[in-house]
C-alpha atoms as a PDB file:
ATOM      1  CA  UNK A   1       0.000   0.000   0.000  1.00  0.00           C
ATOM      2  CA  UNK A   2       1.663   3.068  -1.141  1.00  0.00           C
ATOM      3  CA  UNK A   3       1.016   6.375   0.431  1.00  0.00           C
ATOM      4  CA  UNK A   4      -1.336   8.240  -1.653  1.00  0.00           C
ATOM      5  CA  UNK A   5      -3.386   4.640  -1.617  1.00  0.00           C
ATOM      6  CA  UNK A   6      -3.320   5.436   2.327  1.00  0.00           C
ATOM      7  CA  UNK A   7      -4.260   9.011   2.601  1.00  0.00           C
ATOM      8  CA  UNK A   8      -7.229   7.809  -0.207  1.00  0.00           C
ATOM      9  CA  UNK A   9      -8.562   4.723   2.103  1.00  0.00           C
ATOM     10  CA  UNK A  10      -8.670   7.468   5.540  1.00  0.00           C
ATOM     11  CA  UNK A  11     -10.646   9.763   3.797  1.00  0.00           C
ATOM     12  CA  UNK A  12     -13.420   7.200   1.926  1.00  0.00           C
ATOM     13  CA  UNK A  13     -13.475   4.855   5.335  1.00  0.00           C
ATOM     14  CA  UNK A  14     -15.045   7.504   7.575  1.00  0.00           C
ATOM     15  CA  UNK A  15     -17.181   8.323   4.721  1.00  0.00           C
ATOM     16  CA  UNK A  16     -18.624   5.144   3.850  1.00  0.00           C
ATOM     17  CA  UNK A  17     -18.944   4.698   8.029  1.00  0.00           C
ATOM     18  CA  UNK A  18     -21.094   7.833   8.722  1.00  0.00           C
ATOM     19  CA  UNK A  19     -23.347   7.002   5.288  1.00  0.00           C
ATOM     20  CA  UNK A  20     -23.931   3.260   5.995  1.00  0.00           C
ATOM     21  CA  UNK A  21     -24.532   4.210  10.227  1.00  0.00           C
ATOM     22  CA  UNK A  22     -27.001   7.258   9.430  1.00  0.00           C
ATOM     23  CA  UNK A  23     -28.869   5.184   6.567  1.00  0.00           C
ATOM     24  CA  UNK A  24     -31.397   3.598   8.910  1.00  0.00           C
ATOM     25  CA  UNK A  25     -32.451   7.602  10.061  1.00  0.00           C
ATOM     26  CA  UNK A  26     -33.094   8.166   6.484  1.00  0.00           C
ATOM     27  CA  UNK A  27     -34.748   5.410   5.798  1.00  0.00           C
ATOM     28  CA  UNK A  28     -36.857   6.355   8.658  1.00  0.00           C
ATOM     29  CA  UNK A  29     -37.780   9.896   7.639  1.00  0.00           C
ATOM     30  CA  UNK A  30     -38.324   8.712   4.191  1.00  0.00           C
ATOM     31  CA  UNK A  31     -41.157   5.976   5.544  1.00  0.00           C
ATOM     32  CA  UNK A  32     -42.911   8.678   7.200  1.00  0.00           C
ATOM     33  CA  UNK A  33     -42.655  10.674   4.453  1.00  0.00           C
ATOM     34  CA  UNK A  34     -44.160   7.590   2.149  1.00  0.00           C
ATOM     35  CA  UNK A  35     -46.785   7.347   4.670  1.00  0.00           C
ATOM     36  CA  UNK A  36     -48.550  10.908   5.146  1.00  0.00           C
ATOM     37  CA  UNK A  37     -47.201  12.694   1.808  1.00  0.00           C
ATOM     38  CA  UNK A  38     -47.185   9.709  -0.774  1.00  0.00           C
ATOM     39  CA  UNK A  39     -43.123   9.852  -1.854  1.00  0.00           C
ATOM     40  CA  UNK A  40     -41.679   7.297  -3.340  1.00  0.00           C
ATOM     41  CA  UNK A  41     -37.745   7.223  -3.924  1.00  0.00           C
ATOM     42  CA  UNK A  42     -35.136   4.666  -5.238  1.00  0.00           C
ATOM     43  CA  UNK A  43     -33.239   3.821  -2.428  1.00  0.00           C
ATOM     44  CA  UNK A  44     -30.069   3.125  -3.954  1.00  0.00           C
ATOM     45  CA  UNK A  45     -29.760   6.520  -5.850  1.00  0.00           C
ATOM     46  CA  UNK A  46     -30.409   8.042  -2.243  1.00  0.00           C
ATOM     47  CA  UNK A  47     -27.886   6.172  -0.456  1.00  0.00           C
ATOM     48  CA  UNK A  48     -25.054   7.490  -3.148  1.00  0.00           C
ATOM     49  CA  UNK A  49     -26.396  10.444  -3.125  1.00  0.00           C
ATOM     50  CA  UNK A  50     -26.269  10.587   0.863  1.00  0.00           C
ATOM     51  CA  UNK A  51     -22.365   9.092   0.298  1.00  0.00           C
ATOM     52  CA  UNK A  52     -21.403  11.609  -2.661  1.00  0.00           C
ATOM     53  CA  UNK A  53     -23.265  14.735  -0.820  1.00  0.00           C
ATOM     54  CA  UNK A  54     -22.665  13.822   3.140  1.00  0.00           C
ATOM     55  CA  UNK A  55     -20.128  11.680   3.467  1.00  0.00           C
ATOM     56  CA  UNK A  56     -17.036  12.094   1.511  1.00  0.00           C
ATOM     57  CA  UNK A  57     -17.689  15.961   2.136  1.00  0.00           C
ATOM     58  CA  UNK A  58     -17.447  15.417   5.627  1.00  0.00           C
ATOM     59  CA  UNK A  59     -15.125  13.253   5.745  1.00  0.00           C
ATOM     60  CA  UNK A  60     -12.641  15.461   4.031  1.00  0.00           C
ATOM     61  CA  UNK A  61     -13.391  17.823   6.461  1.00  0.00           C
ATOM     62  CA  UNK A  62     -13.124  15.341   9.297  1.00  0.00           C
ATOM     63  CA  UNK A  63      -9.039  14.305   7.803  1.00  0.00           C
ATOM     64  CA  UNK A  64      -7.966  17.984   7.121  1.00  0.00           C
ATOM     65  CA  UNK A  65      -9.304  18.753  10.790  1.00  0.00           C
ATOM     66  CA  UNK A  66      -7.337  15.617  12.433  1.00  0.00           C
ATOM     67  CA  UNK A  67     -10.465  15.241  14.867  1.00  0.00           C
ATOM     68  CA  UNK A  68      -8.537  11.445  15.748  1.00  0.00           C
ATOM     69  CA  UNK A  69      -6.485  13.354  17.707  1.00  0.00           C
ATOM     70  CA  UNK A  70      -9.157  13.337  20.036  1.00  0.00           C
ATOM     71  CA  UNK A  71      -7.976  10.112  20.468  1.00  0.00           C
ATOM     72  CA  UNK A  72      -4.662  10.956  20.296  1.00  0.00           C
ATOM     73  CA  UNK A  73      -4.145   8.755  17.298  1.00  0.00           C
ATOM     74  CA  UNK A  74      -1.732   9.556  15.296  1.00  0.00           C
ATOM     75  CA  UNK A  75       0.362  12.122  17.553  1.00  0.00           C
ATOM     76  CA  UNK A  76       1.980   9.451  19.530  1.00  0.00           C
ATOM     77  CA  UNK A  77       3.237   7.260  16.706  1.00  0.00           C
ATOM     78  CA  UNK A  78       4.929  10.856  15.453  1.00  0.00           C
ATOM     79  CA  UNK A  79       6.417  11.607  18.665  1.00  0.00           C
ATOM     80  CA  UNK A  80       7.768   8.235  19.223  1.00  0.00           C
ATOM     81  CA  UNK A  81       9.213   8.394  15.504  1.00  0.00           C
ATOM     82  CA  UNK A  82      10.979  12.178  16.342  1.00  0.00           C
ATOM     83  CA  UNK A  83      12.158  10.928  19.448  1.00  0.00           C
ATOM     84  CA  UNK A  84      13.582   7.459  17.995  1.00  0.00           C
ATOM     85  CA  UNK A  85      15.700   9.237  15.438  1.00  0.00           C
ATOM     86  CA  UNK A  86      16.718  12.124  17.691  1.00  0.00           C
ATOM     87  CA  UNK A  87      17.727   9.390  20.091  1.00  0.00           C
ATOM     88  CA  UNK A  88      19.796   7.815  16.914  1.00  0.00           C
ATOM     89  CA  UNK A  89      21.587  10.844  15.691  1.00  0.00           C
ATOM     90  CA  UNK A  90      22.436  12.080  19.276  1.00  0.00           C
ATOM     91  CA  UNK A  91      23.880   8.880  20.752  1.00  0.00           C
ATOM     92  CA  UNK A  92      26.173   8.002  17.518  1.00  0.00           C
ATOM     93  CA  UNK A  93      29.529   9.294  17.668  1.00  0.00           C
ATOM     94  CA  UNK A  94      29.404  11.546  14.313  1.00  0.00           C
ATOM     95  CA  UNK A  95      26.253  13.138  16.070  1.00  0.00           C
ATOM     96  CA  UNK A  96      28.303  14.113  19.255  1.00  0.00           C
ATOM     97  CA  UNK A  97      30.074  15.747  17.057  1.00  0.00           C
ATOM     98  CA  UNK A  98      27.198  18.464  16.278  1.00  0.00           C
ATOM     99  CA  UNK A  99      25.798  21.281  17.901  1.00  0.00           C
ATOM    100  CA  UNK A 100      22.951  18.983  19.589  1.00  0.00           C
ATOM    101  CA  UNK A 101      21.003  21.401  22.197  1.00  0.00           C
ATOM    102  CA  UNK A 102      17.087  20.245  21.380  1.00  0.00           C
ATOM    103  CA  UNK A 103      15.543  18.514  19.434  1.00  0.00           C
ATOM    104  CA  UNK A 104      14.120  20.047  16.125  1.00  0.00           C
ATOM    105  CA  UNK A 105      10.510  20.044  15.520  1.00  0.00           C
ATOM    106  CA  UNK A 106       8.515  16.946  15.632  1.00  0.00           C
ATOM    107  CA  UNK A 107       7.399  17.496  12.235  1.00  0.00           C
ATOM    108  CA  UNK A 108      11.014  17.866  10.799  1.00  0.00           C
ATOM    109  CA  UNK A 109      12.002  14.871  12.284  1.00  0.00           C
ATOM    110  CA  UNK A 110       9.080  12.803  10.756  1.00  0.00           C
ATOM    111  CA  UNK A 111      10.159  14.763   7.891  1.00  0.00           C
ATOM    112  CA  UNK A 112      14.071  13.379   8.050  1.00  0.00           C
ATOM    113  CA  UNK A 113      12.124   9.824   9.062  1.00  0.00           C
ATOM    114  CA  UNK A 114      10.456   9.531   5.610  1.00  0.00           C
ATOM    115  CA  UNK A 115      13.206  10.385   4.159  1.00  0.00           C
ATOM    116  CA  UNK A 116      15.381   7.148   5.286  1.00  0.00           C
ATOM    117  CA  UNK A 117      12.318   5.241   4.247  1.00  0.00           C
ATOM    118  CA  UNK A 118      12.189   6.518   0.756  1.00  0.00           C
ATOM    119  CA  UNK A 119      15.717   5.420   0.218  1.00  0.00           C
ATOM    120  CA  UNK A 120      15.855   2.082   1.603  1.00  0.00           C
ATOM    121  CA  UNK A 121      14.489  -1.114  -0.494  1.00  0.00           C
ATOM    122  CA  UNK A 122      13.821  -3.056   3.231  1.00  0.00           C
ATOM    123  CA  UNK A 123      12.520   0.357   4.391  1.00  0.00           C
ATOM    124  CA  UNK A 124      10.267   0.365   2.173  1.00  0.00           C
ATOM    125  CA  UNK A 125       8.711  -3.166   2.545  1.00  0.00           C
ATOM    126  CA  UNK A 126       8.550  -2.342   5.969  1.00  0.00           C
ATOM    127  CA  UNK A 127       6.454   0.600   5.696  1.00  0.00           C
ATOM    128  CA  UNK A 128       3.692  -1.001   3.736  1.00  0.00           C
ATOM    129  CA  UNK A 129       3.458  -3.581   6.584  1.00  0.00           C
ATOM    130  CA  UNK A 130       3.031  -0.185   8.561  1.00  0.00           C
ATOM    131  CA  UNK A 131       0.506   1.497   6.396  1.00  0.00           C
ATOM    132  CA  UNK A 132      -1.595  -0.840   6.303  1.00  0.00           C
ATOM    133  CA  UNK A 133      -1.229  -1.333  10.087  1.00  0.00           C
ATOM    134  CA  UNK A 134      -2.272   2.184  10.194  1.00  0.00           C
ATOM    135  CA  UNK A 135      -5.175   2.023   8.069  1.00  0.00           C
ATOM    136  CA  UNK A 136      -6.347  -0.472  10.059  1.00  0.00           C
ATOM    137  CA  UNK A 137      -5.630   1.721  13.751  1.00  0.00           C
ATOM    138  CA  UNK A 138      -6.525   5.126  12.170  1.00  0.00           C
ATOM    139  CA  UNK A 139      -9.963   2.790  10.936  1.00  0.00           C
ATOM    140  CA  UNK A 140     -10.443   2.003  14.646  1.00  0.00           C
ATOM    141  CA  UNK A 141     -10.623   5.448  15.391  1.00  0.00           C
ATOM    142  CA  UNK A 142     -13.412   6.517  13.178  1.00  0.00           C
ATOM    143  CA  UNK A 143     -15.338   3.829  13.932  1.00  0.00           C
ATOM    144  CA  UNK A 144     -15.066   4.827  17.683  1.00  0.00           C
ATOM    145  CA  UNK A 145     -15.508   8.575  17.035  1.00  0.00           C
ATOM    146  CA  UNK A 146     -18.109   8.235  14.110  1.00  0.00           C
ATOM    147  CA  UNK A 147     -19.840   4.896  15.759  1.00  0.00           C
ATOM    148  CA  UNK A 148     -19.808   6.210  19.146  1.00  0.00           C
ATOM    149  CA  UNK A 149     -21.587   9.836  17.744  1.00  0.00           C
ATOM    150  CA  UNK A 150     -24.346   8.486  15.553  1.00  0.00           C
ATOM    151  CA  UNK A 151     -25.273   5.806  17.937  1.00  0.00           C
ATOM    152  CA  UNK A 152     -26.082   8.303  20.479  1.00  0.00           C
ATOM    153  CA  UNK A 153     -28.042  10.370  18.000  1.00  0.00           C
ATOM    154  CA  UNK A 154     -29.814   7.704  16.585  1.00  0.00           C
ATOM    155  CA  UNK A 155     -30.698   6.355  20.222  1.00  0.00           C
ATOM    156  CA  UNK A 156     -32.061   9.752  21.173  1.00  0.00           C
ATOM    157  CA  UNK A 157     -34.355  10.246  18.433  1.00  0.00           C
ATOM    158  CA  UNK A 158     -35.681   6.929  18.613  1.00  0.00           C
ATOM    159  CA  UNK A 159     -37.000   7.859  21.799  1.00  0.00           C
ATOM    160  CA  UNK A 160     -38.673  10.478  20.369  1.00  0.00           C
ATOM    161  CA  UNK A 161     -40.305   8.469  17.835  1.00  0.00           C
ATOM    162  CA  UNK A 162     -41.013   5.137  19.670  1.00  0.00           C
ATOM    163  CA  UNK A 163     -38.850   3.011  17.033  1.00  0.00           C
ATOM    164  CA  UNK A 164     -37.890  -0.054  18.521  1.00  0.00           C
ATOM    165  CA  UNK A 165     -35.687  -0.804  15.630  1.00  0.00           C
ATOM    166  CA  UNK A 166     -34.159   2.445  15.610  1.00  0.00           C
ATOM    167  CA  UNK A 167     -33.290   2.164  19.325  1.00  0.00           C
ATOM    168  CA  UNK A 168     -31.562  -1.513  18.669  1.00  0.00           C
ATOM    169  CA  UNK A 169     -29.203   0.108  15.323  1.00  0.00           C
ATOM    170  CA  UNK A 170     -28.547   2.838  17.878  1.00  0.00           C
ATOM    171  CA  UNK A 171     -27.210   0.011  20.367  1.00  0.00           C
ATOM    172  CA  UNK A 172     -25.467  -1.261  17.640  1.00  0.00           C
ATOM    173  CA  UNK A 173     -23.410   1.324  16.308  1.00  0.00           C
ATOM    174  CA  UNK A 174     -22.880   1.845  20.052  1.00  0.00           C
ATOM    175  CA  UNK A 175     -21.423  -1.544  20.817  1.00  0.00           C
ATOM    176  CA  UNK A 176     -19.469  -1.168  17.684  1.00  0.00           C
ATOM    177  CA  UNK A 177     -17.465   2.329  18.324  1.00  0.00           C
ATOM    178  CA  UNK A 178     -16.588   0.468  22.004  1.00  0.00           C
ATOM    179  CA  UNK A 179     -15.492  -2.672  20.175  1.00  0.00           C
ATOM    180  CA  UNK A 180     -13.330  -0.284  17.881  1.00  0.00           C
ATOM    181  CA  UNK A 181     -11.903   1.669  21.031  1.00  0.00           C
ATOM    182  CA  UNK A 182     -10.856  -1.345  22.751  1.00  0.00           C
ATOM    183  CA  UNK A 183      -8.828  -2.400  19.416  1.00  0.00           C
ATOM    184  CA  UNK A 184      -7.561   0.901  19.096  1.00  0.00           C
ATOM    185  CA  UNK A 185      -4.329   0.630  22.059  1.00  0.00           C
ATOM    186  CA  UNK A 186      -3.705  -2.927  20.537  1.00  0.00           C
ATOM    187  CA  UNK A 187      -3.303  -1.957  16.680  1.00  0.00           C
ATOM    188  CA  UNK A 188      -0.973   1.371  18.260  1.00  0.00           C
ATOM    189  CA  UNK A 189       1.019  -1.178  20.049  1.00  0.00           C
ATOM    190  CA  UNK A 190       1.501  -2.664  17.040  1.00  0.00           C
ATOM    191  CA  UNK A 191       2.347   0.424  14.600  1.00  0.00           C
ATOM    192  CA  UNK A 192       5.024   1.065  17.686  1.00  0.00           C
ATOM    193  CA  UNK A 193       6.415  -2.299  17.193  1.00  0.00           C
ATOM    194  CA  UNK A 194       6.602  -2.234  13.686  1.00  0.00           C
ATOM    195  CA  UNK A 195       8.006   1.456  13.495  1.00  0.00           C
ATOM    196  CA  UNK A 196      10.757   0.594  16.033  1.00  0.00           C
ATOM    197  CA  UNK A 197      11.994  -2.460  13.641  1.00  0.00           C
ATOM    198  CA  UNK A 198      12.440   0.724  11.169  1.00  0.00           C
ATOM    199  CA  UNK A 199      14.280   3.026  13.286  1.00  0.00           C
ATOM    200  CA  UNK A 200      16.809  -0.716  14.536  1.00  0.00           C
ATOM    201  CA  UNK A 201      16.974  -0.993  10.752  1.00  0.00           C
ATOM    202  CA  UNK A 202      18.214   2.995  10.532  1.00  0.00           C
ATOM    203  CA  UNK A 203      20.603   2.704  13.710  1.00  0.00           C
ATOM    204  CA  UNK A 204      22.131  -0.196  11.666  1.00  0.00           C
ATOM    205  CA  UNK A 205      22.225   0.269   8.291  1.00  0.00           C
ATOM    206  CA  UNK A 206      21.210   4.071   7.865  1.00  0.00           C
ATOM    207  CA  UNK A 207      23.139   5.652  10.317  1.00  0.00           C
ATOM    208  CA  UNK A 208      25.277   7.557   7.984  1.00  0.00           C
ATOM    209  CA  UNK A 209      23.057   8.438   5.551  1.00  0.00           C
ATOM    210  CA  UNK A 210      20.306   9.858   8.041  1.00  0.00           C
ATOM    211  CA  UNK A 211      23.337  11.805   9.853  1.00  0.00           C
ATOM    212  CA  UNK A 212      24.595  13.354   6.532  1.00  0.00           C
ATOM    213  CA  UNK A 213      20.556  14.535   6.083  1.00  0.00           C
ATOM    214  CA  UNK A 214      20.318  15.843   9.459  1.00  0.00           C
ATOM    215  CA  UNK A 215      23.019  17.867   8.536  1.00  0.00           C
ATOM    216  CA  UNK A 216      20.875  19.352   5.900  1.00  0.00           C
ATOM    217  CA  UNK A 217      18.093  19.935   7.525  1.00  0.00           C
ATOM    218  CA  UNK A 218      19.512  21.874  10.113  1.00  0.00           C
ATOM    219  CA  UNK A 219      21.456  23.918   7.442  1.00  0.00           C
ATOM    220  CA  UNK A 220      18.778  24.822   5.867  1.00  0.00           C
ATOM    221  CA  UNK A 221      16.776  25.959   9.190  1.00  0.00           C
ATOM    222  CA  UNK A 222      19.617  28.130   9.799  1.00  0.00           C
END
């Protein structure tokens, strides 16, 4: 799974998740409305209509917000990829060598990180095994967040209009987004694991190379 494949996938999951969960509560609305005011509607026009219109808009916005750093998902992988190569380039003897004070920004160093992948053959194999890791964590998330939210809404307004099977969709989705939570600290675990067999491979075979671009980087910061 390359990259772009990746960013594609975490915007059309939580897209595909909020259109298939809030279904039901149109299907609803659109009974009553075939009962008192006579419409009839093609139901699978609607539903890609309800995906094209709702749910990949809002799930753009949802990515380009980050909202699963609410669950702080993905901040700790980057900080534990910063620190891992600071820790690298600051313990190896050429790195003594610098002017090492702080740490640059996190961002820089996942910066300098993907780097080293990009020009490593294993590297590279590695990070698909993480990508897809990811997709699966970063998946986890959104069905928590996205789960957790319609269930609640869907549960309150089948209160409000006495719909049994409303109220059991509602417990559902509900069930689901805790199910997804609970998998959530075991798939991070896991993107840990599998990003610190990346930064043993860069301590052993990239130490060089990711020295000489650290150099760089903090030439061209000034």
């Amino acid at each position: 799974m390359d990259l772009s494949e990746l960013k594609r996938w975490r915007k059309m999951v939580p897209a595909i998740m909020l259109a298939c969960a809030i279904w039901p509560l149109i299907q609803s609305f659109l009974k009553f409305l075939s009962k008192d005011l006579g419409y009839v509607g093609d139901d699978d026009k609607l539903f890609s209509l309800l995906l094209a219109g709702l749910g990949v808009p809002v799930a753009v916005i949802y990515d380009a917000l980050d909202f699963r750093r609410v669950l702080s998902w993905p901040s700790s992988i980057r900080t534990h990829l910063a620190t891992g190569l600071w820790t690298i380039i600051s313990s190896s003897s050429e790195g003594q060598g610098l002017v090492l004070t702080t740490m640059p920004s996190e961002k820089d160093m996942v910066r300098l990180f993907y780097k080293q992948i990009d020009a490593d053959e294993s590297l590279k194999e590695l990070a698909n095994r993480v990508r897809s890791n990811g997709l699966a964590a970063s998946s986890c998330v959104d069905g928590s967040l996205i789960l957790g939210s319609i269930g609640f809404i869907t549960v309150v307004v089948s209160i409000f209009v006495d719909n049994l099977a409303l109220i059991l969709w509602g417990t559902c989705l509900s069930a689901g987004s805790v199910l997804c939570y609970w998998m959530i600290p075991l798939l991070t675990q896991r993107h840990l694991d599998l990003s610190r067999d990346q930064l043993t491979h860069i301590d052993l075979f990239g130490r060089d190379k990711l020295i000489s671009d650290y150099k760089k980087m903090a030439k061209l910061n000034g």
